[in-house]
N, C-alpha and C. Protein backbone atom coordinates (compact mmCIF):
# COMPACT_ATOMS: atom_id res chain seq x y z
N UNK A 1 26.64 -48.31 -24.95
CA UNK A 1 27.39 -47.39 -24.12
C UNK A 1 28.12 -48.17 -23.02
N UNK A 2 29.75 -47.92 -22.63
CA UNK A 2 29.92 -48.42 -21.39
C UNK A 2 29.42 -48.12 -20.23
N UNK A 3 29.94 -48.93 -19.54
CA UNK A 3 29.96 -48.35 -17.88
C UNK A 3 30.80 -47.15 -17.75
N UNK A 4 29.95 -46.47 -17.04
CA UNK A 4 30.70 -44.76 -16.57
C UNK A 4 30.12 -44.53 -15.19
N UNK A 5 31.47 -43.80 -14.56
CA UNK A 5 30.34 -42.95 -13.15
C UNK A 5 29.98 -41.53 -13.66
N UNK A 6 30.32 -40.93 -14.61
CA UNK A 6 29.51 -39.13 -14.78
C UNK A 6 29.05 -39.87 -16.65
N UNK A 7 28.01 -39.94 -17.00
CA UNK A 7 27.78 -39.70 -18.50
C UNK A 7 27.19 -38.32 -19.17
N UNK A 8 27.90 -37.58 -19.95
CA UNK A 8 27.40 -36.61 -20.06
C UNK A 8 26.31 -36.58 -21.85
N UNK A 9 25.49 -35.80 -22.01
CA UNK A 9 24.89 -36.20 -22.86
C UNK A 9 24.37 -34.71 -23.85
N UNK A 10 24.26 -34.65 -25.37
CA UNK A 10 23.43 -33.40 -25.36
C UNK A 10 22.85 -34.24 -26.92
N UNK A 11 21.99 -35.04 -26.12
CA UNK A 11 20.69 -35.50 -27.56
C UNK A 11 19.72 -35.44 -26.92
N UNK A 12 18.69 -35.28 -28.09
CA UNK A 12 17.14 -34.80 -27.47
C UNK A 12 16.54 -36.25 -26.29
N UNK A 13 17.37 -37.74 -26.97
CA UNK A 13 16.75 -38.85 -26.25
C UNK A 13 17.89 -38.56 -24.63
N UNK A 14 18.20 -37.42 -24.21
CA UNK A 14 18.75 -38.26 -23.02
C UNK A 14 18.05 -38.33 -21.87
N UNK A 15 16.89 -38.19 -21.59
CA UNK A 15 16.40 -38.36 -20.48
C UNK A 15 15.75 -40.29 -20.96
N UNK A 16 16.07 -40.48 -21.94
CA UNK A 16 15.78 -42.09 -21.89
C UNK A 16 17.31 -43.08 -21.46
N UNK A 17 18.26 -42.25 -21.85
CA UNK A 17 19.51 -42.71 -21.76
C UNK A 17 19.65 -42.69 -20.30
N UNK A 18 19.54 -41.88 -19.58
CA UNK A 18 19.85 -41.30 -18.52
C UNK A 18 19.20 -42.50 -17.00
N UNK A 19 18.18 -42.98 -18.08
CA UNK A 19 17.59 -44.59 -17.29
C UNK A 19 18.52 -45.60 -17.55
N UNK A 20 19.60 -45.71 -17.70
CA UNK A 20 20.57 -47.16 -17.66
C UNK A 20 21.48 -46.76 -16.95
N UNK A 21 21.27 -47.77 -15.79
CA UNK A 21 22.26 -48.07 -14.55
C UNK A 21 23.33 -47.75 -14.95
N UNK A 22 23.50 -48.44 -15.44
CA UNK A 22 25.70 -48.45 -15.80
C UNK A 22 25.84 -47.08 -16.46
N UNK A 23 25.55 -46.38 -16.53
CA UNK A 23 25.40 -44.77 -16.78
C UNK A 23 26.41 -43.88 -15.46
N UNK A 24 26.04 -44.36 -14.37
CA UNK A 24 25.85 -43.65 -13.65
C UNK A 24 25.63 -42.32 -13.84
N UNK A 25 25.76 -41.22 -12.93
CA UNK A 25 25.45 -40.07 -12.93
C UNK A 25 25.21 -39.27 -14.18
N UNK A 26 24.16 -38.82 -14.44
CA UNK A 26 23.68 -38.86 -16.41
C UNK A 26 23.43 -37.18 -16.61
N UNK A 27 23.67 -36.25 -17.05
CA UNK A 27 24.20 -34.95 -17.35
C UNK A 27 23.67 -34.70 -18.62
N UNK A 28 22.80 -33.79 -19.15
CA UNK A 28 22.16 -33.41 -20.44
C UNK A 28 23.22 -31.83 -20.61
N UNK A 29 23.62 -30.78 -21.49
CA UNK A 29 23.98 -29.99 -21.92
C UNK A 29 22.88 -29.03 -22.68
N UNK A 30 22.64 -28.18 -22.49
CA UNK A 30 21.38 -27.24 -22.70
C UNK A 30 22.97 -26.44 -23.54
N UNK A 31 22.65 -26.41 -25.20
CA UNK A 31 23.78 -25.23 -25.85
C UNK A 31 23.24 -24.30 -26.16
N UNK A 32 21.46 -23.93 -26.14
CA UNK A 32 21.14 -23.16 -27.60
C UNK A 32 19.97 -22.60 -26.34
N UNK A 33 19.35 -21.83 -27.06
CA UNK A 33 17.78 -21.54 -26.05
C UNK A 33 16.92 -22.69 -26.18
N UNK A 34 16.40 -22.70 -24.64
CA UNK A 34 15.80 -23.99 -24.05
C UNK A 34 14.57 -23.96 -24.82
N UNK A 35 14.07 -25.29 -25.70
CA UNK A 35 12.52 -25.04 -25.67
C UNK A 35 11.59 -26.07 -24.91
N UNK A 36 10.21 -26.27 -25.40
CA UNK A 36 9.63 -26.82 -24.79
C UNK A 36 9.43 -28.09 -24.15
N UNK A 37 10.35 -29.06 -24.49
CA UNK A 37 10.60 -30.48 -24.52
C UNK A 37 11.47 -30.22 -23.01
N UNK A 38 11.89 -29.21 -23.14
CA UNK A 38 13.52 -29.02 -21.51
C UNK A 38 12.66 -29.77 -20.05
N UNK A 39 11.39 -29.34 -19.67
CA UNK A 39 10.97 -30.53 -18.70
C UNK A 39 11.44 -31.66 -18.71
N UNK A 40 11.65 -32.43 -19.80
CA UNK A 40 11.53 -34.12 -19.64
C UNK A 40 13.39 -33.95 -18.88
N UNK A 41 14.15 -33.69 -19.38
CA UNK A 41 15.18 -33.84 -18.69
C UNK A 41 15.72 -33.12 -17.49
N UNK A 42 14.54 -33.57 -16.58
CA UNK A 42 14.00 -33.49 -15.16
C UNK A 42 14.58 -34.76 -14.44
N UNK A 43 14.20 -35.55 -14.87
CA UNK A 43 14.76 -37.44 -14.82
C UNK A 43 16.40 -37.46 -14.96
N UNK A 44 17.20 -36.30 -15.22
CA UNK A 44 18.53 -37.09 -15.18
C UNK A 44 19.11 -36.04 -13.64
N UNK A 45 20.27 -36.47 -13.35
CA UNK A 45 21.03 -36.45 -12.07
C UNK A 45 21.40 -34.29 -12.21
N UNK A 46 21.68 -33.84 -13.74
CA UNK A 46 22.15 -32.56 -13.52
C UNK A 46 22.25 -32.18 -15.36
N UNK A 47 21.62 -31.16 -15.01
CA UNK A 47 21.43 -30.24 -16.44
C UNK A 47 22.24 -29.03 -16.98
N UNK A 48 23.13 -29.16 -17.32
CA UNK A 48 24.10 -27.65 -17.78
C UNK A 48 23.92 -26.82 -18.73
N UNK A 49 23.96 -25.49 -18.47
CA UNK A 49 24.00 -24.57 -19.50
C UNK A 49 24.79 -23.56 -19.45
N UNK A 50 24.87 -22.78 -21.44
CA UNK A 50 26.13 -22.02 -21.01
C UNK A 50 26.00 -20.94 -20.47
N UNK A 51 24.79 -20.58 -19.89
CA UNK A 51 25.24 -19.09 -19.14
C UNK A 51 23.90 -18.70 -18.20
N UNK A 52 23.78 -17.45 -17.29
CA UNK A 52 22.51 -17.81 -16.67
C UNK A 52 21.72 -17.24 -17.09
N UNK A 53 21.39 -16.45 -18.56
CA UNK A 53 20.38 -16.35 -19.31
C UNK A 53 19.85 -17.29 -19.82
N UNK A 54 20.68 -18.22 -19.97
CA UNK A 54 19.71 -19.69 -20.49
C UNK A 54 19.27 -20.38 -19.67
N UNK A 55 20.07 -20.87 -18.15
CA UNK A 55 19.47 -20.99 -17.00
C UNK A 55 18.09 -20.41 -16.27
N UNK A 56 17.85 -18.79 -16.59
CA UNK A 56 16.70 -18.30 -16.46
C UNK A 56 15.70 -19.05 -17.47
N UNK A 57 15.72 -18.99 -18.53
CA UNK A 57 14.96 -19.26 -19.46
C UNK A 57 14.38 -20.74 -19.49
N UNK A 58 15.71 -21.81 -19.18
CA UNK A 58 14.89 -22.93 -18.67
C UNK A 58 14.39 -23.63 -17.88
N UNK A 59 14.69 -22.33 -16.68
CA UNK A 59 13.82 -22.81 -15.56
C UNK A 59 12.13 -22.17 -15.32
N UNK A 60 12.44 -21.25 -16.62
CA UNK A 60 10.72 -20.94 -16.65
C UNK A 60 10.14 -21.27 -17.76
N UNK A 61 10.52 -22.29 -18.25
CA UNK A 61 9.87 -23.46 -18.97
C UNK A 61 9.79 -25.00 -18.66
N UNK A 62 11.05 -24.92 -17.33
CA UNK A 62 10.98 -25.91 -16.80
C UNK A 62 10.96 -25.97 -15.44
N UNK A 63 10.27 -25.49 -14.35
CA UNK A 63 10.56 -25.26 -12.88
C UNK A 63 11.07 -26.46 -12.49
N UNK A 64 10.81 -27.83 -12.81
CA UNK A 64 10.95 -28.93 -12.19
C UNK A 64 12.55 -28.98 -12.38
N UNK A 65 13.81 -27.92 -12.85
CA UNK A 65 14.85 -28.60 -13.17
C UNK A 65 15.42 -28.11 -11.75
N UNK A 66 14.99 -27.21 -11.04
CA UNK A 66 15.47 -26.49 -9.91
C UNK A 66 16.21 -27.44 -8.87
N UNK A 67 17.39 -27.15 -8.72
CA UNK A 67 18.11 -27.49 -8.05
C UNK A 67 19.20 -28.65 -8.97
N UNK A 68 18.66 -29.18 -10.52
CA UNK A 68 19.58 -29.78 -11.18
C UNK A 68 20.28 -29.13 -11.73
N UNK A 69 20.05 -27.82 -12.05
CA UNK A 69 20.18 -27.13 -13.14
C UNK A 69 21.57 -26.00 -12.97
N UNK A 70 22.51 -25.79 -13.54
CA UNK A 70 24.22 -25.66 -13.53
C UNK A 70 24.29 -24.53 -14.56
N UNK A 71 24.65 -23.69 -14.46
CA UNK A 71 25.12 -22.53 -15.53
C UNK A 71 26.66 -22.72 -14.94
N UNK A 72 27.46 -23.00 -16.75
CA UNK A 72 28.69 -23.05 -16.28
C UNK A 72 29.33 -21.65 -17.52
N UNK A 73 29.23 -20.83 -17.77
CA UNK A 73 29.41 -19.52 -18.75
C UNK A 73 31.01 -20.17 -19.56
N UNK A 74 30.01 -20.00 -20.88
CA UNK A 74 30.31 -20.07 -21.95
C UNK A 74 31.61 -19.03 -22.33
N UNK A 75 33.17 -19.41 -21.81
CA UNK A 75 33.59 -18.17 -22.14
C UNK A 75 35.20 -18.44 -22.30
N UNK A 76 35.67 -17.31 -22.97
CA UNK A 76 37.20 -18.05 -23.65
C UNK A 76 38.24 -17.20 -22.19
N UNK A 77 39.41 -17.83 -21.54
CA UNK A 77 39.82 -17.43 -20.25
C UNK A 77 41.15 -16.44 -20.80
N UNK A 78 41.07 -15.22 -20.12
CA UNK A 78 41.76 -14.87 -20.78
C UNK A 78 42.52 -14.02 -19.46
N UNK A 79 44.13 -13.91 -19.42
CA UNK A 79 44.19 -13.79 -17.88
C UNK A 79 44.50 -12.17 -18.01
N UNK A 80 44.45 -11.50 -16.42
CA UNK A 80 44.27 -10.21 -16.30
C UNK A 80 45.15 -9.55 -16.85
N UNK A 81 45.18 -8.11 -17.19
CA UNK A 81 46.55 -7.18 -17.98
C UNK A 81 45.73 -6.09 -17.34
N UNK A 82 46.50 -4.67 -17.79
CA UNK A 82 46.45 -3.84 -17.49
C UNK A 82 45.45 -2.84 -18.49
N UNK A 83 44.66 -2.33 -17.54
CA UNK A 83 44.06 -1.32 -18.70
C UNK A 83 44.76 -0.17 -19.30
N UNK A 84 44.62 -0.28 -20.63
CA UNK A 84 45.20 1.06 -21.84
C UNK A 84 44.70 2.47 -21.40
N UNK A 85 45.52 3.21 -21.47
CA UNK A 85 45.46 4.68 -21.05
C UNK A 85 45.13 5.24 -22.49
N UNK A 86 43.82 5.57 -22.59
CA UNK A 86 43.11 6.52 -24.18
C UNK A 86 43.82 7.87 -23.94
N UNK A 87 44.31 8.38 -25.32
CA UNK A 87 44.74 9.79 -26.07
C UNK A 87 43.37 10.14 -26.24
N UNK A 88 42.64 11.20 -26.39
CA UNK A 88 41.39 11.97 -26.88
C UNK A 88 41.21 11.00 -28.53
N UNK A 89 42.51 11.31 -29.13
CA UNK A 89 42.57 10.74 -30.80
C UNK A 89 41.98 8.83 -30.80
N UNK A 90 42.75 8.73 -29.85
CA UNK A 90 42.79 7.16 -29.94
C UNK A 90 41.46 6.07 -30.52
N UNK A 91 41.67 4.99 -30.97
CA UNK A 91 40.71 4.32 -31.62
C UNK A 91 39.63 3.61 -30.08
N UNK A 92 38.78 3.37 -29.76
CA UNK A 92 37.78 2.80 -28.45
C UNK A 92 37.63 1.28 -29.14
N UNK A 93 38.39 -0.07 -29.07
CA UNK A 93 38.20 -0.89 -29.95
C UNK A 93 37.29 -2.30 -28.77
N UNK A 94 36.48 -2.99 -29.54
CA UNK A 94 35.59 -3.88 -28.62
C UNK A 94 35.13 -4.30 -29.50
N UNK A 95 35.40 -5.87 -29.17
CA UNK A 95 35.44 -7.09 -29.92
C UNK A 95 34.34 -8.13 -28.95
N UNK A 96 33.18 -8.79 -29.97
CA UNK A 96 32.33 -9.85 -29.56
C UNK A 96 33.14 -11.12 -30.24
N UNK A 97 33.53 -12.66 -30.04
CA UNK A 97 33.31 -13.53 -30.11
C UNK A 97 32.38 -14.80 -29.57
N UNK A 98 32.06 -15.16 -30.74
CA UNK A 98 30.79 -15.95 -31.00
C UNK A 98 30.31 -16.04 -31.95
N UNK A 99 29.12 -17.25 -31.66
CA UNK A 99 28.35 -17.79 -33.16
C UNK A 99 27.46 -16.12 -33.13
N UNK A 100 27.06 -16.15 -34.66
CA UNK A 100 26.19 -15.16 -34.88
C UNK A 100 24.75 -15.79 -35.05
N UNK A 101 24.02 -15.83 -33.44
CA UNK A 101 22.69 -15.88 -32.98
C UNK A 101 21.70 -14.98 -32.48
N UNK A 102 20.49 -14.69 -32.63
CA UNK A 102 19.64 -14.07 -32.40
C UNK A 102 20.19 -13.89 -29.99
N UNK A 103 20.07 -15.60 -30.14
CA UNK A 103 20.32 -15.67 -28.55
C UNK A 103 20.91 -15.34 -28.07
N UNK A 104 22.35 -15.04 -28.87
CA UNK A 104 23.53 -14.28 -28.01
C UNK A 104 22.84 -12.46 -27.49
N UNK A 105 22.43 -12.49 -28.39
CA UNK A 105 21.77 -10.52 -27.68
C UNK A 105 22.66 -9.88 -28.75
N UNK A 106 23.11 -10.45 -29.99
CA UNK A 106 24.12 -9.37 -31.36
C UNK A 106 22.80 -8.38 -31.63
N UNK A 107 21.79 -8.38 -31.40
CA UNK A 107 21.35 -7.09 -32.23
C UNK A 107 21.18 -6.25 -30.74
N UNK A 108 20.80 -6.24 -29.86
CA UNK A 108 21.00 -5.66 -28.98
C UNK A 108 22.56 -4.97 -28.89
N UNK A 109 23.47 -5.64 -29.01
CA UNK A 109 24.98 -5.07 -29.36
C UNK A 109 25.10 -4.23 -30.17
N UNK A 110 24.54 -4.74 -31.35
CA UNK A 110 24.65 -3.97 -32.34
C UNK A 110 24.11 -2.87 -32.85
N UNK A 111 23.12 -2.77 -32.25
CA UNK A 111 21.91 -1.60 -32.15
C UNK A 111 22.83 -0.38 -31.03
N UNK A 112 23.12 -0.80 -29.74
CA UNK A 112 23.96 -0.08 -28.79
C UNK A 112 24.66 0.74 -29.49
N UNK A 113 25.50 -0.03 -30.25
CA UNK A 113 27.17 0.39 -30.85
C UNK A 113 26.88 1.28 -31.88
N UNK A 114 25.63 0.94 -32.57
CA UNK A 114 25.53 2.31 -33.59
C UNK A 114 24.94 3.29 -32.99
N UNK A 115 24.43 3.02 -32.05
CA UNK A 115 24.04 4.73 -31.65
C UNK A 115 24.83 5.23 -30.55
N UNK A 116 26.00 4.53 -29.93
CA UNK A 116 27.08 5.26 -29.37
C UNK A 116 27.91 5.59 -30.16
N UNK A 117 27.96 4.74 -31.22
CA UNK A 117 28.93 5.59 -32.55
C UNK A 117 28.97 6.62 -33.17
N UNK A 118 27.38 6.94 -33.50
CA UNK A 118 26.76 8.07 -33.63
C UNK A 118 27.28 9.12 -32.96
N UNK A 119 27.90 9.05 -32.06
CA UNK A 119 28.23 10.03 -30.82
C UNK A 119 29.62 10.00 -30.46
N UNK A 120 30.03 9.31 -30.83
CA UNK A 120 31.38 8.42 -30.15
C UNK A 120 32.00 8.55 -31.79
N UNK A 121 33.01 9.15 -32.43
CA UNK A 121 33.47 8.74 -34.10
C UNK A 121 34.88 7.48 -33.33
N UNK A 122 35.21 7.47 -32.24
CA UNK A 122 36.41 7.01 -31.88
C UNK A 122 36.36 5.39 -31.85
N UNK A 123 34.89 4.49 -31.42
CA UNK A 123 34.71 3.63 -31.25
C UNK A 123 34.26 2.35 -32.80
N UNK A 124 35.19 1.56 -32.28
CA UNK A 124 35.22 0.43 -33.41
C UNK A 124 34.64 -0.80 -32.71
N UNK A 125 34.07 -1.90 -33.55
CA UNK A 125 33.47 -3.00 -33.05
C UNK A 125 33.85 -3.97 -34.07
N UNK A 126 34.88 -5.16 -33.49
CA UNK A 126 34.81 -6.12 -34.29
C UNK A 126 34.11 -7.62 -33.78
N UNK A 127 33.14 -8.18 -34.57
CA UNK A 127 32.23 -9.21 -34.63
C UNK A 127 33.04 -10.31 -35.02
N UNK A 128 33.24 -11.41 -33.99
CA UNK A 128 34.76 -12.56 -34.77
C UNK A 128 33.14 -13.84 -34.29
N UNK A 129 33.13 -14.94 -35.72
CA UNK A 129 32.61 -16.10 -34.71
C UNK A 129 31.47 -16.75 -36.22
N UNK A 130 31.19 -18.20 -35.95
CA UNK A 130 30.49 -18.20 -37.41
C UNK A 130 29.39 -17.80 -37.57
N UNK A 131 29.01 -17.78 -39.08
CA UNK A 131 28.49 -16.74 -39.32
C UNK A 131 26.66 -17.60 -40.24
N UNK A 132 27.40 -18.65 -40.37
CA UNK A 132 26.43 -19.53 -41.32
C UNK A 132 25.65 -20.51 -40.67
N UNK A 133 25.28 -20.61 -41.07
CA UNK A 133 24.51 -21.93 -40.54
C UNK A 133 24.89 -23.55 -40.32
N UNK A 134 25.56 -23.47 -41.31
CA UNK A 134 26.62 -24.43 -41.31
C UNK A 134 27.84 -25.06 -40.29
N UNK A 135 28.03 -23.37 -39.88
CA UNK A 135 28.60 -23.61 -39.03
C UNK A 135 28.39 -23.55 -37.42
N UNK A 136 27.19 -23.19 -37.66
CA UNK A 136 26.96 -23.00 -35.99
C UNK A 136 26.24 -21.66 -35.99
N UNK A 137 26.24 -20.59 -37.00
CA UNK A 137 25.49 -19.55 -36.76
C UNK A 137 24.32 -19.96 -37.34
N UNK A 138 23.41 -18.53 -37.58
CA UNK A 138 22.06 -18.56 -38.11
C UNK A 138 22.05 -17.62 -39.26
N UNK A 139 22.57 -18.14 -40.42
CA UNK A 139 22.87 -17.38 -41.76
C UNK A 139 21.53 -16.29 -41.92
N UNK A 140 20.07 -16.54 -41.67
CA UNK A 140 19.26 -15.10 -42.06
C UNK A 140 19.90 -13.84 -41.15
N UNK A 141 19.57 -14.14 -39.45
CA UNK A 141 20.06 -13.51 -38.47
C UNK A 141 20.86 -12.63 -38.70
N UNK A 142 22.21 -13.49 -39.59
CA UNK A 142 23.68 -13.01 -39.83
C UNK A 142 23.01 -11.68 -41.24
N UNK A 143 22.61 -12.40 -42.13
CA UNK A 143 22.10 -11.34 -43.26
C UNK A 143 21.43 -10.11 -42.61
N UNK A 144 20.40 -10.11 -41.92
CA UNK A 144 19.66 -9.13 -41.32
C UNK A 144 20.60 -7.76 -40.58
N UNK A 145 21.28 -8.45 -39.95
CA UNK A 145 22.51 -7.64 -38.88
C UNK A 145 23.36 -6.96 -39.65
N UNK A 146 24.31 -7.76 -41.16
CA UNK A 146 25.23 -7.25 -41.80
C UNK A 146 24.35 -6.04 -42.54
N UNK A 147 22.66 -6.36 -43.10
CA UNK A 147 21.77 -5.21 -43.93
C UNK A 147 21.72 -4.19 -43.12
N UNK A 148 21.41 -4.32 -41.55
CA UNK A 148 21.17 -3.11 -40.63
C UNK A 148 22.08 -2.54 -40.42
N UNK A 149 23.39 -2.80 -40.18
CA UNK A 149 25.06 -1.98 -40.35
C UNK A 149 25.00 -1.13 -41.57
N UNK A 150 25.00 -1.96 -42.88
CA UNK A 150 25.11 -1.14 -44.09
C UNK A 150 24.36 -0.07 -44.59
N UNK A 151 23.19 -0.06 -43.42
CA UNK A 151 22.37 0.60 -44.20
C UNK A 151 22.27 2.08 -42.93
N UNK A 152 23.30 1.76 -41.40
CA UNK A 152 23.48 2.58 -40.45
C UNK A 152 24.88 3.70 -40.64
N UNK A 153 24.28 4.87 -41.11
CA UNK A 153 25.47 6.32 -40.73
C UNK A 153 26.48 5.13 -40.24
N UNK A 154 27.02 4.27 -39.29
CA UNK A 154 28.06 4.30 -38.23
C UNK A 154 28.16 3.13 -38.66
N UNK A 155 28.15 2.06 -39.38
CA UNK A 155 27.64 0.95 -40.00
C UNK A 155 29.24 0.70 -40.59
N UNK A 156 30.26 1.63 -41.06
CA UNK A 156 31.60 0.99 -41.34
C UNK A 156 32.46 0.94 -40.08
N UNK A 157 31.82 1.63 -39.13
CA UNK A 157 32.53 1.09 -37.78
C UNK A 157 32.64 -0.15 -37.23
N UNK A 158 31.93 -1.14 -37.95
CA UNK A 158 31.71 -2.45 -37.43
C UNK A 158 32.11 -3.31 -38.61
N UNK A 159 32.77 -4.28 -38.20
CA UNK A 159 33.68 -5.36 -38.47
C UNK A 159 32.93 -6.69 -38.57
N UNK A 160 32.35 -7.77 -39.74
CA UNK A 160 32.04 -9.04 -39.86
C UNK A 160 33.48 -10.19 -39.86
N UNK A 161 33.73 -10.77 -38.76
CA UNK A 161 34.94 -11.64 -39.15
C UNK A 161 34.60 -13.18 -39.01
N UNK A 162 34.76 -13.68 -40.24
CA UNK A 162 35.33 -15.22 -40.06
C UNK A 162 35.29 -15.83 -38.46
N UNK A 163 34.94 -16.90 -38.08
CA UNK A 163 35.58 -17.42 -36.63
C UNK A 163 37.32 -17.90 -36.47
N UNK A 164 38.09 -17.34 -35.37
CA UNK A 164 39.00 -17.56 -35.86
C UNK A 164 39.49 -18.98 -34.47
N UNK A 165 40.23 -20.14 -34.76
CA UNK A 165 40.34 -21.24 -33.98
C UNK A 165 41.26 -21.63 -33.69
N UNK A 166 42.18 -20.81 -33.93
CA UNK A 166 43.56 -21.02 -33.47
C UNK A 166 43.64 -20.07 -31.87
N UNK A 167 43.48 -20.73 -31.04
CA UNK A 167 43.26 -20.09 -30.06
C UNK A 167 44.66 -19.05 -29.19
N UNK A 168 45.67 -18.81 -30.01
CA UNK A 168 46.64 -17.89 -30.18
C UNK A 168 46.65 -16.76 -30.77
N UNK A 169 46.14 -16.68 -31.75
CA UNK A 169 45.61 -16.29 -32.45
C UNK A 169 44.46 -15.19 -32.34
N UNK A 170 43.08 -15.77 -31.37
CA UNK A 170 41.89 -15.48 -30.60
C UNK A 170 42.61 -14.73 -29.57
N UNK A 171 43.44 -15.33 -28.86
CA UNK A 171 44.04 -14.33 -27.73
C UNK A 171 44.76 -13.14 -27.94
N UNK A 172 45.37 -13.13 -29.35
CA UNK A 172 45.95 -11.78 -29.89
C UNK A 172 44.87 -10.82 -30.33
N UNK A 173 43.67 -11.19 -30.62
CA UNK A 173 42.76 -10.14 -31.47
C UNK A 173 42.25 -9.82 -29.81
N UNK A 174 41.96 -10.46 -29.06
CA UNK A 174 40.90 -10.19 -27.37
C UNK A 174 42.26 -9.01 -27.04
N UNK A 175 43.39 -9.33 -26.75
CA UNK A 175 43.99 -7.95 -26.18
C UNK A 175 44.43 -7.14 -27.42
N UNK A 176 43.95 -6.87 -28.11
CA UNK A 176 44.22 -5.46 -29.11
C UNK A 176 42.67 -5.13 -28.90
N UNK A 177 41.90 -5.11 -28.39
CA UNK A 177 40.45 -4.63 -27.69
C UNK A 177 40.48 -3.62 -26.66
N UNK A 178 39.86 -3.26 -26.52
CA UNK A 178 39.89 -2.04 -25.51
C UNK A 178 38.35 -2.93 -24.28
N UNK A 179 37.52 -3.69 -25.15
CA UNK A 179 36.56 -3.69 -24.21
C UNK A 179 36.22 -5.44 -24.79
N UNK A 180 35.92 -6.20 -24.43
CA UNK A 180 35.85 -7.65 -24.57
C UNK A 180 33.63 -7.57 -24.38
N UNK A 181 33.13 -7.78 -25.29
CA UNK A 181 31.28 -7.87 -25.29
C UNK A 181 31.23 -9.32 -24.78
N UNK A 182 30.32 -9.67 -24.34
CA UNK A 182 30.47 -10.74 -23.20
C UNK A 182 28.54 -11.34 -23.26
């Protein structure tokens, strides 16, 4: 590794890395839910994560990170517009992007949305983000969620999409939304 003044790091060895001088200032990345190993990278200068549910979570597996520890939210910037004025008829449309993880809270979403749907015929939900394992999701997770839709009354109200990465693209599907899941 060269000499650096910020090194940032997200392997399980970086609190060994994080001991070489010419490092300077040494930075671990927390992406996923914290588990039990998250103490040891106590030893580096500052610990980031993407949001402060994961921040909660690894500071009560890890108290010792307190005061290293950075929630910087995980999130695509999307600048202000105006809110849409609903017709009674009109479609209620709200779109999640993201990996499809247990951690994000999708069945909690998804559980919500069918039983406001239930009630609501106006409201649509589209799910954009990967879906496999392969790619970054958790392919059973993903199976479980798509079986509990299909098998829910309100279950064609909801949308499985591809991740999409053209970030033009991402910004055209976020404002044809009525509500952005977060």
């Amino acid at each position: 590794l060269v000499a650096a003044d910020v090194t940032c790091f997200h392997t399980p060895f970086s609190f060994l890395l994080g001991q070489i001088p010419k490092l300077g200032i040494c930075t671990h990345t927390i992406h996923r839910t914290p588990k039990w190993f998250t103490a040891i990278y106590g030893c580096l200068d500052r610990v980031y994560v993407g949001s402060v549910g994961v921040a909660a979570e690894a500071l009560r597996i890890a108290p010792n990170l307190e005061g290293k520890l950075r929630a910087i939210p995980n999130c695509v910037e999307i600048p202000i517009r105006r809110e849409r004025i609903h017709q009674e008829d009109d479609e209620v449309r709200l779109i999640y992007v993201g990996r499809f993880t247990q951690d994000k809270g999708l069945d909690v979403l998804i559980g919500a949305f069918l039983k406001a749907a239930s009630e609501d015929p106006r409201l649509r939900l589209s799910l954009i983000g990967p879906q496999e394992s392969s790619e970054g999701g958790d392919s059973n997770f993903f199976i479980s969620m798509r079986a509990a839709v299909s098998a829910h009354p309100s279950g064609d109200k909801i949308r499985f999409e591809r991740p999409i990465y053209e970030m033009e693209k991402l910004r055209a599907r976020i404002f044809e939304a009525d509500l952005f899941c977060l």
